[in-house]
N, C-alpha and C. Protein backbone atom coordinates (compact mmCIF):
# COMPACT_ATOMS: atom_id res chain seq x y z
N UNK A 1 55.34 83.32 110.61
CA UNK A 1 55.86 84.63 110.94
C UNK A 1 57.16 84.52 111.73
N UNK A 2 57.49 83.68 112.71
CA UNK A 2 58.50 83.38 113.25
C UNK A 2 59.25 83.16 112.76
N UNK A 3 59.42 82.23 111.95
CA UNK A 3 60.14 81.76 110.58
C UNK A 3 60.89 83.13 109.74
N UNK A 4 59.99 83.71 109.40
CA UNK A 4 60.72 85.34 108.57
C UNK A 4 61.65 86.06 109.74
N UNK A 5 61.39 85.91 110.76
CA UNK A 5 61.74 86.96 112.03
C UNK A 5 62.98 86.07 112.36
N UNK A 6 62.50 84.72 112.23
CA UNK A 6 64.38 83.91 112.78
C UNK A 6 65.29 84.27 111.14
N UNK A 7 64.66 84.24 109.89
CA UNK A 7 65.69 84.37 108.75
C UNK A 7 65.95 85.86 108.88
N UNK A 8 65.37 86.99 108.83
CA UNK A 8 66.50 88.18 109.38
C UNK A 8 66.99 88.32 109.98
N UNK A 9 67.00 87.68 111.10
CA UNK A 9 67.72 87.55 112.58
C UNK A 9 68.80 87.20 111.75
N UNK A 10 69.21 86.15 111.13
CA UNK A 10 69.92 85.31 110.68
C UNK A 10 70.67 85.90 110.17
N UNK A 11 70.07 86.62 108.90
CA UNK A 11 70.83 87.32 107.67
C UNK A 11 71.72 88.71 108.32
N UNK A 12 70.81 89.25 109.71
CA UNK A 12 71.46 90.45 110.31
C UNK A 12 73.07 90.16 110.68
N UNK A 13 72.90 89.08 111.60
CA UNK A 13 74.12 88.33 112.26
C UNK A 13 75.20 88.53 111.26
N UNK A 14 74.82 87.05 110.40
CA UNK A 14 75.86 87.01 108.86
C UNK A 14 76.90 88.58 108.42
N UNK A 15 75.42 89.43 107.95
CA UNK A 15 76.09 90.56 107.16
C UNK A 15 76.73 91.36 108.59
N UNK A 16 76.63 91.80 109.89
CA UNK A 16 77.51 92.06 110.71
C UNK A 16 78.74 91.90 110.38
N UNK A 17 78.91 90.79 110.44
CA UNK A 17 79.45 89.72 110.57
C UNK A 17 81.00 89.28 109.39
N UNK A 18 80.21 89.77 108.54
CA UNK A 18 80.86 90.37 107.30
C UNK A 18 81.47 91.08 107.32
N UNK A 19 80.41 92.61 107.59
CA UNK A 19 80.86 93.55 107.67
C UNK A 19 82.19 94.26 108.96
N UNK A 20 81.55 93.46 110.00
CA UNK A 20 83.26 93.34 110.82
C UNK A 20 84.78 93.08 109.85
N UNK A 21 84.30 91.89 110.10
CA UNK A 21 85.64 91.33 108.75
C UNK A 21 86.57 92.18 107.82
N UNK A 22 85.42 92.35 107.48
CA UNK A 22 85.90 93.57 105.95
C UNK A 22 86.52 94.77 106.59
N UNK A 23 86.15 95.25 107.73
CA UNK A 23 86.83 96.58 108.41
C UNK A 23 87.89 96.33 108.89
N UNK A 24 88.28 94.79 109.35
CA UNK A 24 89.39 94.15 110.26
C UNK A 24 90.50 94.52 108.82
N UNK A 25 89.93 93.44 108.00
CA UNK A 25 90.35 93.32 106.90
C UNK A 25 91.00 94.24 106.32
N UNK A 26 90.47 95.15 105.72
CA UNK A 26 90.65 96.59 104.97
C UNK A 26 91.51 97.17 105.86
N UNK A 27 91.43 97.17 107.33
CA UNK A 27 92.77 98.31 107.55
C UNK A 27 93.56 97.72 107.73
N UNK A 28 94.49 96.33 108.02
CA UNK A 28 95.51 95.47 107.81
C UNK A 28 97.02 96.72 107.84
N UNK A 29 97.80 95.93 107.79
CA UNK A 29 99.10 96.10 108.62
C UNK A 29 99.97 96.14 107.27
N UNK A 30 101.20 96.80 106.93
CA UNK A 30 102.54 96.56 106.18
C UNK A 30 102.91 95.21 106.27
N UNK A 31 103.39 94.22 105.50
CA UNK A 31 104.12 93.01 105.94
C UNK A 31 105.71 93.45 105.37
N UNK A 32 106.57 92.94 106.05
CA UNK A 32 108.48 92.85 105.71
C UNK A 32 108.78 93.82 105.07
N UNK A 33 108.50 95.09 105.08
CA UNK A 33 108.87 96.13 104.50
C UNK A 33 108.56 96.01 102.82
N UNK A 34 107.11 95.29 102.75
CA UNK A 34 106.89 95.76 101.40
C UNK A 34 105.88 96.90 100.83
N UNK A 35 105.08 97.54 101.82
CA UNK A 35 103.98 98.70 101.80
C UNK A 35 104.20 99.70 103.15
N UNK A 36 105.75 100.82 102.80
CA UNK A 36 105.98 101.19 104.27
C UNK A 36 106.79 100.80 105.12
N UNK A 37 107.37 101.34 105.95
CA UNK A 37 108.27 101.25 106.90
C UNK A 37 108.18 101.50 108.37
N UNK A 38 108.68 100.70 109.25
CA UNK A 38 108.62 101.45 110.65
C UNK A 38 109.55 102.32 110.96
N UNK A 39 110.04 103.51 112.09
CA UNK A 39 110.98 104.22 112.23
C UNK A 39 111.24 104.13 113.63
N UNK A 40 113.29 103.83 113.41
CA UNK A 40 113.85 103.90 114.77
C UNK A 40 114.58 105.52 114.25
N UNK A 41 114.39 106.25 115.73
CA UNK A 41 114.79 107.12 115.87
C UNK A 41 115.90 107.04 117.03
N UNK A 42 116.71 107.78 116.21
CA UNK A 42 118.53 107.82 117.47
C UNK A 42 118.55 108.64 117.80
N UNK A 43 118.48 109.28 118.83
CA UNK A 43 119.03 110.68 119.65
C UNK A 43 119.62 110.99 119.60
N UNK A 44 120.66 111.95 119.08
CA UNK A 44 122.13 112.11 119.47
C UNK A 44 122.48 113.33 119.93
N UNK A 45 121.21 114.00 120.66
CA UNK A 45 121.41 115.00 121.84
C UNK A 45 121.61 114.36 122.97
N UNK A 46 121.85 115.08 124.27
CA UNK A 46 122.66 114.71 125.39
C UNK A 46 121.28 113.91 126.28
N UNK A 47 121.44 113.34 126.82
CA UNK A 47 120.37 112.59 127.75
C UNK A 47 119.60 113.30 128.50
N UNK A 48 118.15 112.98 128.43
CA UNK A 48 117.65 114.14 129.27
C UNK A 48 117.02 114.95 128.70
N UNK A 49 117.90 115.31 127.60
CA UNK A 49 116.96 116.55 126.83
C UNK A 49 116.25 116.52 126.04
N UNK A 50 116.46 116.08 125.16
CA UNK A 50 115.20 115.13 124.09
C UNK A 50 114.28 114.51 124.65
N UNK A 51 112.87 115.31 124.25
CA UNK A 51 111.45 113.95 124.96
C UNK A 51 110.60 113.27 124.17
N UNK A 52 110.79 114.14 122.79
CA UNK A 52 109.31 113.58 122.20
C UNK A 52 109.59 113.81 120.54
N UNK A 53 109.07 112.91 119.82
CA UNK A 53 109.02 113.10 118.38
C UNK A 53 107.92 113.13 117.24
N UNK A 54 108.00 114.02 116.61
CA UNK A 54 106.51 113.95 115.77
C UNK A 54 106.81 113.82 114.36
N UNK A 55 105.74 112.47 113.89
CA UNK A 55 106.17 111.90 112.43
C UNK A 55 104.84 112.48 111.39
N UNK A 56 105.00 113.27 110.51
CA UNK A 56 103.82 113.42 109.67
C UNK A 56 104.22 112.89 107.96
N UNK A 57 103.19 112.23 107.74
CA UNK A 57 103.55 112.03 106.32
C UNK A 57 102.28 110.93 106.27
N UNK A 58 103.17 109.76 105.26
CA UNK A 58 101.58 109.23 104.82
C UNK A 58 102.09 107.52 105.24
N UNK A 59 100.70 106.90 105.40
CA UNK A 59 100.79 105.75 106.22
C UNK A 59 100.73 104.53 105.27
N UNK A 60 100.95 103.22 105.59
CA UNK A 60 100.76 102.16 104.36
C UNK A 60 99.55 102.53 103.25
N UNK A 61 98.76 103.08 103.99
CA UNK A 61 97.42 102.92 103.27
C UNK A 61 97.33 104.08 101.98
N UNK A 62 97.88 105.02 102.34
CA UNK A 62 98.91 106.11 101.48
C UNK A 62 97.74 107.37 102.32
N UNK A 63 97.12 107.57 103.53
CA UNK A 63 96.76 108.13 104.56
C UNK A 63 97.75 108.93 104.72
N UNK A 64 97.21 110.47 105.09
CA UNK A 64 98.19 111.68 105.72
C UNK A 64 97.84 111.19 107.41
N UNK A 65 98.62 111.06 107.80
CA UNK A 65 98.85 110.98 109.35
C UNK A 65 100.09 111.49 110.09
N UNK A 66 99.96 111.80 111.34
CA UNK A 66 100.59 112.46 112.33
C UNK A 66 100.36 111.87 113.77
N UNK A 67 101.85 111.67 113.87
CA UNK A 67 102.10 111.06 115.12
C UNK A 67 102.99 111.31 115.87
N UNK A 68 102.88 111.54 117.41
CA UNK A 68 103.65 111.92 118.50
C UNK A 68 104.52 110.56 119.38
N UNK A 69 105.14 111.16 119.60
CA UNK A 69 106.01 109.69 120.30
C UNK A 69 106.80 110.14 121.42
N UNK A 70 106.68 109.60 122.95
CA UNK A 70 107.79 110.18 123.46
C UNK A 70 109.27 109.62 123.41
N UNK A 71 110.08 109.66 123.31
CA UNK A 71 111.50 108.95 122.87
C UNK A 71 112.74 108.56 124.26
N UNK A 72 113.35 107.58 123.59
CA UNK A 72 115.16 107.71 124.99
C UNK A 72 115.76 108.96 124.51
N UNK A 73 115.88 109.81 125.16
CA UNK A 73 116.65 110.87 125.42
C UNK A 73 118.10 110.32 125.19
N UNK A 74 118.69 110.49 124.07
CA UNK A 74 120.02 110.38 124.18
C UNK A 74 119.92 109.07 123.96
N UNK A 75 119.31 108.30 123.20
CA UNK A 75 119.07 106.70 123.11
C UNK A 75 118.45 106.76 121.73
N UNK A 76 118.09 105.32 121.36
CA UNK A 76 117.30 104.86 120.04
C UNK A 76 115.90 104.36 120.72
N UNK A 77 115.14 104.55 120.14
CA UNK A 77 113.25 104.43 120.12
C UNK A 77 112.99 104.11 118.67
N UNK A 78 112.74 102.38 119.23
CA UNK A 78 112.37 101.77 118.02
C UNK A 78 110.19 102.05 118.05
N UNK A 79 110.02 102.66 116.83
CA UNK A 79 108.95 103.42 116.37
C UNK A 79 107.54 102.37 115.55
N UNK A 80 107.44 101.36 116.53
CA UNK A 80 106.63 100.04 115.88
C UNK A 80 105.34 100.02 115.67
N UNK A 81 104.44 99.63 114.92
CA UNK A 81 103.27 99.55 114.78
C UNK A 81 102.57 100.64 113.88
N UNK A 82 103.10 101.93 113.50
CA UNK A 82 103.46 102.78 112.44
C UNK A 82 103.99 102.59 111.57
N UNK A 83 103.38 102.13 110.21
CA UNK A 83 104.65 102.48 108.90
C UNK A 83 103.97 103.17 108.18
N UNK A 84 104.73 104.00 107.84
CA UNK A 84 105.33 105.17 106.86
C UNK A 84 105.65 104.50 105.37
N UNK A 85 105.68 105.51 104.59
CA UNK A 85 106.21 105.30 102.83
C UNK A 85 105.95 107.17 102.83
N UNK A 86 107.10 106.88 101.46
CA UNK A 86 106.55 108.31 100.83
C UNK A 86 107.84 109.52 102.10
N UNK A 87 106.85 110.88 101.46
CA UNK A 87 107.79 111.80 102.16
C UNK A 87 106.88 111.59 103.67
N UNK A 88 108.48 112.00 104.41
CA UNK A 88 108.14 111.99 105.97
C UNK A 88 108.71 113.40 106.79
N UNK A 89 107.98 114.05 107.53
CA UNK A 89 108.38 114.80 108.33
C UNK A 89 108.67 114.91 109.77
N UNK A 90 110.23 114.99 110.15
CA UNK A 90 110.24 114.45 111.87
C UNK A 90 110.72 115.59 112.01
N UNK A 91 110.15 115.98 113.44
CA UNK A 91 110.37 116.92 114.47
C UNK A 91 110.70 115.96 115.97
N UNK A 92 111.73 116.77 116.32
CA UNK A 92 111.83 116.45 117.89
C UNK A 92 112.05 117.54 118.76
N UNK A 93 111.33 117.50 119.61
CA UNK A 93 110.91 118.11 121.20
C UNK A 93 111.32 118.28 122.41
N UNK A 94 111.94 118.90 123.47
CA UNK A 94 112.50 118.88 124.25
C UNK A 94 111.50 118.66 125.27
N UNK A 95 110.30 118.67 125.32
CA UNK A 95 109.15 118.48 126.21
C UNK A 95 108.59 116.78 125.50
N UNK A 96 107.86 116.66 126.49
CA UNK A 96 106.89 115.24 126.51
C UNK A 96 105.71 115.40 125.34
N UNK A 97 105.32 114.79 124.75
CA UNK A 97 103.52 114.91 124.09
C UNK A 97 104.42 115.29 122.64
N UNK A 98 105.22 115.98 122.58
CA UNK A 98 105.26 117.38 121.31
C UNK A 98 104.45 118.63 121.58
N UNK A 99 105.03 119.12 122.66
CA UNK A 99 104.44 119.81 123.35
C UNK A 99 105.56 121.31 123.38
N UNK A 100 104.70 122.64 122.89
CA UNK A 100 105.37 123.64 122.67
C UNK A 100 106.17 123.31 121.73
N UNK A 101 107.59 124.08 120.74
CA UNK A 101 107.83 124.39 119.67
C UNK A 101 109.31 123.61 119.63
N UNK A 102 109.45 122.59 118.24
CA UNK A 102 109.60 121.85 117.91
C UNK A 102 111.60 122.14 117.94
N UNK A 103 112.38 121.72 118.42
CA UNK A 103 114.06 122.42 118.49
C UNK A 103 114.91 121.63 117.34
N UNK A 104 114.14 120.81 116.58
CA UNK A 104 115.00 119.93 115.10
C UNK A 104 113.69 119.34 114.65
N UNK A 105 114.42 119.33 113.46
CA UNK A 105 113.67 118.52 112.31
C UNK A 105 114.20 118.65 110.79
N UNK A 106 113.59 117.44 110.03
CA UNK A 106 114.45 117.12 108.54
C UNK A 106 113.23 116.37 108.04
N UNK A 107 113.62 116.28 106.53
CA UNK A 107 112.97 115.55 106.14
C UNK A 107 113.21 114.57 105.33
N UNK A 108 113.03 113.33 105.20
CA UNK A 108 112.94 112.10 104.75
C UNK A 108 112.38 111.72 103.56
N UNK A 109 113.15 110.67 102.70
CA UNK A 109 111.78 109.58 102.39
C UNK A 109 112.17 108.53 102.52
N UNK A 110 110.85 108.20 102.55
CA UNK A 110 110.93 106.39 103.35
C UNK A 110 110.44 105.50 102.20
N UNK A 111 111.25 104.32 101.82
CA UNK A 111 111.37 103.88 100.97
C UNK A 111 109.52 103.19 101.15
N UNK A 112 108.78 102.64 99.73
CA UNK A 112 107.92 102.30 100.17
C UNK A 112 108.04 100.62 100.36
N UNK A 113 108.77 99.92 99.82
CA UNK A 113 109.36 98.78 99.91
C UNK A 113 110.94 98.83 99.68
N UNK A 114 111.20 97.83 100.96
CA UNK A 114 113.30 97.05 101.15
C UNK A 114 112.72 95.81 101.35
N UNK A 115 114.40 95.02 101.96
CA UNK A 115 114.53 94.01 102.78
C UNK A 115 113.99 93.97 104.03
N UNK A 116 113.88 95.48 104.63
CA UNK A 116 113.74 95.48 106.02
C UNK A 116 112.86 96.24 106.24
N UNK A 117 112.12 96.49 107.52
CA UNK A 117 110.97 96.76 108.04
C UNK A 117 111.55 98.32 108.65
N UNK A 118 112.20 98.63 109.08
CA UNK A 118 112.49 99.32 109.59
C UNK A 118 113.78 101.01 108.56
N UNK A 119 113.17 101.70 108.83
CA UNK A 119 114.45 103.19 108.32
C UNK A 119 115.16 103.61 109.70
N UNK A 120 116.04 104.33 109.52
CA UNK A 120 116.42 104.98 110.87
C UNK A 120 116.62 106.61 110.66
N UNK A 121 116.66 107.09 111.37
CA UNK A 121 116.18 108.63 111.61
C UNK A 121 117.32 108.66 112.59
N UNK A 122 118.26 109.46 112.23
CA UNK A 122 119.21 110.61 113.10
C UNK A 122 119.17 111.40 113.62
N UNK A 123 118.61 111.97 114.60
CA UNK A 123 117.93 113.57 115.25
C UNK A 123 118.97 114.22 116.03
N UNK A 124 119.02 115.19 116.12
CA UNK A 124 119.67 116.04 117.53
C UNK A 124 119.37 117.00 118.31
């Protein structure tokens, strides 16, 4: 009886174990700009006034997602660990979070594969 009780023990572990993996696995990352892009965003309102940016569109995985960012005011905010493909929608914010009603925005597309990892976004 011990014997049956140590081999499910066993088999539980394993398929965990697996099953971790496969979740690590499955949601995985863009590599060199071939599934998606990251986004630097340039400010080119006055310092100070610009706080925050919000990206909606769809993610490597081809996922609708939405994301807030606070930004350099009057600077570039390189936008890492996010990539994008497909159409993209940016808004920028004069408040922190994306918080209250949005003072610019355009819309994009982001290549789904380049050379490079990165698009850039012009805001004001």
């Amino acid at each position: 009886m011990s014997k049956n009780i140590a081999a499910r023990t066993a088999t539980a572990v394993v398929t965990a174990a697996l099953a971790a993996t496969g979740v690590l696995v499955g949601a995985g990352t863009a590599s060199a700009g071939s599934n998606g892009q990251q986004i630097i965003f340039r400010d080119k309102a006055m310092p100070n006034y610009r706080h925050s940016v919000e990206l909606y569109g769809y993610n490597h995985n081809g996922e609708e997602t939405l994301g807030c960012f606070n930004i350099n005011s009057g600077g570039t905010t390189y936008i890492s660990g996010w990539w994008w493909r497909g159409p993209l929608t940016v808004k920028s914010y004069n408040s922190y979070n994306c918080q209250n009603s949005y003072s610019w925005g355009t819309n994009i597309s982001v290549p789904y594969s380049q050379s490079d990892d990165w698009v850039t976004v012009t805001g004001y």
